[in-house]
Protein backbone atom coordinates (compact mmCIF):
# COMPACT_ATOMS: atom_id res chain seq x y z
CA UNK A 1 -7.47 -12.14 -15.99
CA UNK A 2 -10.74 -10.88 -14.50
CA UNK A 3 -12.73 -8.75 -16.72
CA UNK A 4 -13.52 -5.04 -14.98
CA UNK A 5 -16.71 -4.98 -16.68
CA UNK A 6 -18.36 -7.79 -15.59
CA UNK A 7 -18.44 -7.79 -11.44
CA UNK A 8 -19.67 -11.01 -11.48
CA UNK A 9 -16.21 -12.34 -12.61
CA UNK A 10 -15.09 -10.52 -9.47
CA UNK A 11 -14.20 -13.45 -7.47
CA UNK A 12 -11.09 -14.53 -5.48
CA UNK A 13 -7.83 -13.42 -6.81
CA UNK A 14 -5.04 -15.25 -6.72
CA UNK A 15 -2.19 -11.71 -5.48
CA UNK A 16 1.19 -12.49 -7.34
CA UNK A 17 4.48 -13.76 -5.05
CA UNK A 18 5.99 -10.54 -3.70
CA UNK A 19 8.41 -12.47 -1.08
CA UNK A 20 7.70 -14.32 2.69
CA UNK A 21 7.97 -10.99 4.32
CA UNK A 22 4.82 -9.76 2.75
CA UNK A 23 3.29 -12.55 3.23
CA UNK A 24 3.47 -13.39 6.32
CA UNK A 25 2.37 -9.61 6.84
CA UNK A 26 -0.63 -10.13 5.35
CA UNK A 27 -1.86 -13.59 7.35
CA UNK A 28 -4.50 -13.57 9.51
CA UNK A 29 -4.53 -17.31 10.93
CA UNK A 30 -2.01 -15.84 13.53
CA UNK A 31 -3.31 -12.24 14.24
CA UNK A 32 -6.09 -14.60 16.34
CA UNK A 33 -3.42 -15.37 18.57
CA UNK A 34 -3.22 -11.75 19.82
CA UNK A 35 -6.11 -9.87 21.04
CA UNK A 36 -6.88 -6.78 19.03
CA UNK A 37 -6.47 -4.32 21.60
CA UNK A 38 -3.17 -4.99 22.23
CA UNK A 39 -2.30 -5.73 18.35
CA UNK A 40 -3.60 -2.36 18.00
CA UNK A 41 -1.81 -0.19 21.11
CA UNK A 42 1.10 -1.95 19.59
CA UNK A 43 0.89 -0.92 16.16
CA UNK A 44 0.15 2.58 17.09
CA UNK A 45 3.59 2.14 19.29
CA UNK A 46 5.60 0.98 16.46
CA UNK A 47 4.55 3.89 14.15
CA UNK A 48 4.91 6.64 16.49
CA UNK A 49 8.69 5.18 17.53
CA UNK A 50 9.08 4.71 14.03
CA UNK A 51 7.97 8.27 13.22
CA UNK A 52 10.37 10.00 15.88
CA UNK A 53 13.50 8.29 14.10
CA UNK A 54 12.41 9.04 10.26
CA UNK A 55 12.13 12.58 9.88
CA UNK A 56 11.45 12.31 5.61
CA UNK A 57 8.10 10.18 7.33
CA UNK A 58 7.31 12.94 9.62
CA UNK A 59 7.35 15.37 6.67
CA UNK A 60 5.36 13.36 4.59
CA UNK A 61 2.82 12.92 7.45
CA UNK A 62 2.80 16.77 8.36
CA UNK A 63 2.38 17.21 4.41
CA UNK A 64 -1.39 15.33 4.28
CA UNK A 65 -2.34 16.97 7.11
CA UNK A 66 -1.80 20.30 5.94
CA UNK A 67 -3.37 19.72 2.91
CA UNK A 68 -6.32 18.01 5.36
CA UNK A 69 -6.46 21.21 8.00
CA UNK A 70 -5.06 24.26 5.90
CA UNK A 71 -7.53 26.70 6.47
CA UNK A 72 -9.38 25.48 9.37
CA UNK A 73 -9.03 26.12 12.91
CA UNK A 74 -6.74 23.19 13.39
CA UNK A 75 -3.99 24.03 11.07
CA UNK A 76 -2.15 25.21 13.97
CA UNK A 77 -1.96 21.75 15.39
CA UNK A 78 -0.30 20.38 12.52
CA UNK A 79 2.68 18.42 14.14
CA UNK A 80 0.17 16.04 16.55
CA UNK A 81 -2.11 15.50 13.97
CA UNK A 82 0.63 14.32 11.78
CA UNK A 83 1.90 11.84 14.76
CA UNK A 84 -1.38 10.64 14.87
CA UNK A 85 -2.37 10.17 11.08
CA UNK A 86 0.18 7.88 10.77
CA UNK A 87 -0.96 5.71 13.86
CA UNK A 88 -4.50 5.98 12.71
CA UNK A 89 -3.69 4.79 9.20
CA UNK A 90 -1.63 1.73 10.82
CA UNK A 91 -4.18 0.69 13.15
CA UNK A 92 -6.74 0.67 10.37
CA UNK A 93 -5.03 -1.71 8.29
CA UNK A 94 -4.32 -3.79 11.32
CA UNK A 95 -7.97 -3.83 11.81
CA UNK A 96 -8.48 -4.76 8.23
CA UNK A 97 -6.59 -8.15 8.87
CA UNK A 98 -8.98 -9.14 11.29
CA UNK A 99 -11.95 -10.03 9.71
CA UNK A 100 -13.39 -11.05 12.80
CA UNK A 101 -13.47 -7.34 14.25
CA UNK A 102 -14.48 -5.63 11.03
CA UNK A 103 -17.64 -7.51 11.26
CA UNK A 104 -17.96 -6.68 14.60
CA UNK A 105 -17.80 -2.51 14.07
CA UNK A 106 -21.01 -1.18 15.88
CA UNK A 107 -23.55 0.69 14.03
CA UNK A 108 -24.79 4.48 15.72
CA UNK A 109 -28.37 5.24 14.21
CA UNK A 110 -29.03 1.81 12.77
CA UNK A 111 -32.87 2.24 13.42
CA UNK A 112 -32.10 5.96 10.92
CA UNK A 113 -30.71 3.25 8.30
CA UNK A 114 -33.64 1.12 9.07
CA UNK A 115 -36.18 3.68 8.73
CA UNK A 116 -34.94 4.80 5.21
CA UNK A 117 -34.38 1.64 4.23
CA UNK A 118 -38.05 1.24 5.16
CA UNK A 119 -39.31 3.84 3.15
CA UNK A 120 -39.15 2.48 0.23
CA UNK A 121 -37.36 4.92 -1.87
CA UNK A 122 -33.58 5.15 -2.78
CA UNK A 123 -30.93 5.31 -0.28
CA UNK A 124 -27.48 6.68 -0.78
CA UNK A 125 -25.33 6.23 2.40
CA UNK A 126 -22.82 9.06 1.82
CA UNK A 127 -19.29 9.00 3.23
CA UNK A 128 -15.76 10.48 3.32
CA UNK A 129 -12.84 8.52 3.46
CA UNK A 130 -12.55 8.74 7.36
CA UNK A 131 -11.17 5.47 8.79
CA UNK A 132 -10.55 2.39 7.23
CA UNK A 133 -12.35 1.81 4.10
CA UNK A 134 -12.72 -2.21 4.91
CA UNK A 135 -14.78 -0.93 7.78
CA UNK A 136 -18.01 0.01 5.39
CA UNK A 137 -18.12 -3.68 5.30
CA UNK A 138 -20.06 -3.95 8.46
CA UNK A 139 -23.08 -2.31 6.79
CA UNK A 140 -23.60 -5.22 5.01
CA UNK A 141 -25.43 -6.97 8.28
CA UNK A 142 -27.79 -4.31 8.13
CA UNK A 143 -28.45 -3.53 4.22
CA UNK A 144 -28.55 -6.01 1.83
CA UNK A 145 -28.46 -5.94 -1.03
CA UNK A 146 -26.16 -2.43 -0.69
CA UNK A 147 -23.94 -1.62 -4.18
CA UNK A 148 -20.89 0.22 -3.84
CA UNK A 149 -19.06 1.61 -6.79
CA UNK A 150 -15.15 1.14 -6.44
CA UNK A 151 -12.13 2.53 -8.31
CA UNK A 152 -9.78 1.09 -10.34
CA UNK A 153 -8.21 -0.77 -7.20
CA UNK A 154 -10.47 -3.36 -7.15
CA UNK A 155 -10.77 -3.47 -10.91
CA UNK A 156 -7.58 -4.31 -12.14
CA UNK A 157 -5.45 -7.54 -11.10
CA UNK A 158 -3.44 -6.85 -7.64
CA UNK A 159 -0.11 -5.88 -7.77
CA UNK A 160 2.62 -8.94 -6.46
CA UNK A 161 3.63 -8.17 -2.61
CA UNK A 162 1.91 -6.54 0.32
CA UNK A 163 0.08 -4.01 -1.57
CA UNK A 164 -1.57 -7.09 -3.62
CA UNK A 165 -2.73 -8.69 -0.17
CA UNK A 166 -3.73 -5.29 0.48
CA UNK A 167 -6.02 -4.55 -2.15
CA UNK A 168 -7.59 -7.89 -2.14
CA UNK A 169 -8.55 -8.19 1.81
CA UNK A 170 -10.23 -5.27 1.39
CA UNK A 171 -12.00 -6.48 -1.68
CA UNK A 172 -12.67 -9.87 -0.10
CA UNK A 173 -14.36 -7.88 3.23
CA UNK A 174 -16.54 -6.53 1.04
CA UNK A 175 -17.85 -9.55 -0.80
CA UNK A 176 -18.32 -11.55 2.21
CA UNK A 177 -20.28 -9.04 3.63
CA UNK A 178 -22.68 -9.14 0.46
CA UNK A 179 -22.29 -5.73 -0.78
CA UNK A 180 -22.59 -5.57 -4.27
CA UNK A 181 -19.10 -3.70 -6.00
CA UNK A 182 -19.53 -2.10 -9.30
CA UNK A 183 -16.51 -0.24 -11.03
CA UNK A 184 -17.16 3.52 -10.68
CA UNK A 185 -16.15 4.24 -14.36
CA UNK A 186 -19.23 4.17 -16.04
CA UNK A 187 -21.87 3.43 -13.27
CA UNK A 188 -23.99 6.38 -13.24
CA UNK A 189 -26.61 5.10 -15.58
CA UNK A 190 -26.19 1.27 -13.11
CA UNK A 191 -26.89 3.92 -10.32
CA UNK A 192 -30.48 5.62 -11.44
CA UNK A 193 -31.80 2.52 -12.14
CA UNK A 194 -31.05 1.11 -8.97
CA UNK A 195 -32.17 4.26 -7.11
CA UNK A 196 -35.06 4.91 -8.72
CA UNK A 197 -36.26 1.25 -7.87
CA UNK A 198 -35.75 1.79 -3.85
CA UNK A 199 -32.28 0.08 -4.16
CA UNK A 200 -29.00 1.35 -1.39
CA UNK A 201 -25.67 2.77 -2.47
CA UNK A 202 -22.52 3.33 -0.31
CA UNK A 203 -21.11 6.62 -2.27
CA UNK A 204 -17.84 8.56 -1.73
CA UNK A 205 -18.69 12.27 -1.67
CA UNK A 206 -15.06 13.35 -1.26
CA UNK A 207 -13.42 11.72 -4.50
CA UNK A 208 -12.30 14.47 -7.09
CA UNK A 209 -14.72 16.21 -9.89
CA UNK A 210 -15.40 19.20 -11.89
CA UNK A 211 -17.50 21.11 -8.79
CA UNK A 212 -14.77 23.75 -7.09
CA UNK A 213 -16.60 23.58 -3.44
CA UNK A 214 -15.46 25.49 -0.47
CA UNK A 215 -14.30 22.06 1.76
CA UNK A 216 -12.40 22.15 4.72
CA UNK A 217 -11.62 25.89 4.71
CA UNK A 218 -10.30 25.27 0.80
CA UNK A 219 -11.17 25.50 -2.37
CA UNK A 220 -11.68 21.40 -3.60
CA UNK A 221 -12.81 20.12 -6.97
CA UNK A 222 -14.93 17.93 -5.65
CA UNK A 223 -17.27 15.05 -7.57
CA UNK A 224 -20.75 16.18 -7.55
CA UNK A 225 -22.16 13.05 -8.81
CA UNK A 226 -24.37 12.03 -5.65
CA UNK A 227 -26.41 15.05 -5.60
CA UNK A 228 -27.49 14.49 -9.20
CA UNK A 229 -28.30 11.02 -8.72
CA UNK A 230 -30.06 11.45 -5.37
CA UNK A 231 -31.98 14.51 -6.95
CA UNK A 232 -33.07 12.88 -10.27
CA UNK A 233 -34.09 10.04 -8.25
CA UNK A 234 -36.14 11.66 -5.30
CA UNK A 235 -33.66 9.65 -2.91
CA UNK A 236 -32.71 10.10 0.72
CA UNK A 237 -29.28 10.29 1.44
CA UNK A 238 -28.00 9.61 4.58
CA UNK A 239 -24.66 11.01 5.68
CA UNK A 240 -22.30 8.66 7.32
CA UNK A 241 -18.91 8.51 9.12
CA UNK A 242 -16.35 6.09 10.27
CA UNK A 243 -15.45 7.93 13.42
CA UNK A 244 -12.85 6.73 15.88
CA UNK A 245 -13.79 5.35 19.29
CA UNK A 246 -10.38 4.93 21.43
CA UNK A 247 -8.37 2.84 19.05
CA UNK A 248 -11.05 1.67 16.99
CA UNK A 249 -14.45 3.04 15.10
CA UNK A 250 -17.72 3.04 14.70
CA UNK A 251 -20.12 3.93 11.69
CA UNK A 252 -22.53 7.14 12.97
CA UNK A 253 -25.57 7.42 10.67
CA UNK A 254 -26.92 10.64 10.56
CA UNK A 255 -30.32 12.22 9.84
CA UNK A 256 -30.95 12.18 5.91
CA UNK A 257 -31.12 14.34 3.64
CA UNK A 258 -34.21 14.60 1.35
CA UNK A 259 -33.96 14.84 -1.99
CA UNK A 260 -37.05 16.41 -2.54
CA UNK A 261 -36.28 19.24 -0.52
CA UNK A 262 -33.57 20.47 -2.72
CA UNK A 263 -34.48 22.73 -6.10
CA UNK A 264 -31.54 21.92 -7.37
CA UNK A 265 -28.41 19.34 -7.19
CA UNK A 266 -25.82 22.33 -6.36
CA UNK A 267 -27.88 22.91 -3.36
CA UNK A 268 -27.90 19.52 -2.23
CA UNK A 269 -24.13 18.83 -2.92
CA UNK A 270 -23.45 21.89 -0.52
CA UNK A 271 -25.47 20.76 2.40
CA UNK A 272 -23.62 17.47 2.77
CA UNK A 273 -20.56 18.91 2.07
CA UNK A 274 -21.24 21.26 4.55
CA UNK A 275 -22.50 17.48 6.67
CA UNK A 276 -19.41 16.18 6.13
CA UNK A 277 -16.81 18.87 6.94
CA UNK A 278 -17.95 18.36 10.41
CA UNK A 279 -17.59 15.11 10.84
CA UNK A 280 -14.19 15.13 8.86
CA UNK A 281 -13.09 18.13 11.57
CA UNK A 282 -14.01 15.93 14.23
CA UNK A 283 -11.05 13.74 13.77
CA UNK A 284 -9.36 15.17 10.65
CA UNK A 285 -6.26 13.00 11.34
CA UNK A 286 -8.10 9.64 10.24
CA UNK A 287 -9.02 10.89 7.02
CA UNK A 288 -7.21 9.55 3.95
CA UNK A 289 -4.20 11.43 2.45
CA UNK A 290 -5.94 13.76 0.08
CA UNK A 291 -2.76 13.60 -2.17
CA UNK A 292 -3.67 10.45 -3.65
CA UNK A 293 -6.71 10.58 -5.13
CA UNK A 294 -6.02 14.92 -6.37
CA UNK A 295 -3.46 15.94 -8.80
CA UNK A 296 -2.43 18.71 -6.55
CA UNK A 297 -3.37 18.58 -3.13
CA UNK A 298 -2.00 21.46 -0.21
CA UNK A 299 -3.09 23.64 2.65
CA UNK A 300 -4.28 26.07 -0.76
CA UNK A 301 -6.67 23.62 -1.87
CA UNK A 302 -7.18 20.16 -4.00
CA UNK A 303 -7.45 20.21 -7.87
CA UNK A 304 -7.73 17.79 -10.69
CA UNK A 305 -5.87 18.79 -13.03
């Protein structure tokens, strides 16, 4: 058993026997075989076919992306974005099986990273979860050492099967590319210290909290935890994005946001909301189904509890 608290004991992981189908679904040896683009045009293929002949997996998709769009000027486009979701969250976890690319994911406003990495103070790098997750591993050419706090899916043990293989690429992406994971339970104390001694963080703004924010043209109990530690730590963060470039993505870093300009943590958690629902709106149909991270999640809004 690996022990949550101690990342250090977060090494390989053996993922439980689930059958040959899901593992041979999760091999990459073979994936080199076939170049990416068309391993990717033919994903997205698959998934939309597949999509036209399952109508429950139409409904789900047009479910996450009216809880994604309600109240914004896209919620009229519900049944493309839905098509597309679907492709989107294929093709990302295509991508994730080939290392090779991941590490390859070009960086927009490196010399902003460099600069505030420069500066000698704390750095959050802030993101949504927009695009594959695996793809944050590309910072790590860049930023080192960067920490990255990470839920109870990298914690525990992986579940037998595909979802094991899953879980554990992802984790093992992230290791290779030496970013530092942490489990979030617990980490905000792990956090100051770090920030106040000019260390970098890859944060989630969009996981759920006890902050009701307007978000995507909805009420959203959002975590507020990054302004607090950015403003009792005088840090910069800097707003990123995985946004999608044809059938792949890039990370944009934006212009940061100073700590030090804020009076107060509510004000800071607003403005990169505010950051982030435009980047989100950009391509709302990569970002991940809010449904499994809320307890109720619709076009109405997201809440907790």
């Amino acid at each position: 058993m690996s022990t949550p608290d101690d990342p250090s004991s977060w090494g390989p992981r053996p993922v439980p026997w689930g059958g040959l189908a899901a593992r041979v679904r999760a091999g990459t040896g073979a994936r080199r075989l076939v170049p990416t683009g068309a391993a990717l045009a033919a994903t997205e293929l698959a998934y939309r076919t597949m999509l036209r002949l399952s109508h429950s997996r139409m409904a789900e998709a047009r479910s996450t992306m009216a809880a994604v769009v309600g109240g914004t000027p896209a919620a009229h486009d519900i049944d493309r974005l839905a098509r597309a979701h679907l492709a989107a969250q294929a093709r990302g976890w295509e991508l994730t099986w080939r290392p090779w690319e991941i590490e390859r994911i070009p960086i927009l406003g490196v010399e902003v990273l460099r600069g505030a990495m420069a500066s000698g103070r704390g750095v959050v790098i802030s993101h949504a979860h927009l695009g594959p997750l695996a793809g944050w591993a590309a910072l790590g050419r860049e930023t080192r050492p960067l920490h990255h706090p990470v839920g109870d899916w990298a914690v525990h043990d992986p579940h037998p099967g595909y979802r094991g293989y899953q879980v554990e690429q992802r984790r093992r992406l992230f290791q290779r590319a030496g970013i530092q994971l942490l489990p979030a339970r617990g980490s905000a104390l792990p956090l100051f210290r770090l920030l106040r001694s000019g260390g970098a963080v890859l944060l989630s703004m969009d996981a759920p909290g006890g902050r009701r924010t307007r978000w995507l043209g909805k009420p959203v109990d959002l975590d507020d935890g990054t302004a607090h530690l950015a403003v009792g730590t005088r840090a910069l963060v800097l707003p990123a994005a995985l946004m999608p470039v044809g059938r792949r993505w890039r990370i944009e870093i934006h212009e940061p946001l100073d700590a030090a300009d804020f009076d107060r943590p509510d004000d800071l958690h607003l403005a990169l909301a505010d950051v982030h629902e435009g980047l989100v709106m950009r391509a709302p149909e990569h970002l991940e189904d809010p449904r499994r991270l809320w307890t109720t999640a619709t076009a109405e809004g997201w809440y907790r509890r």
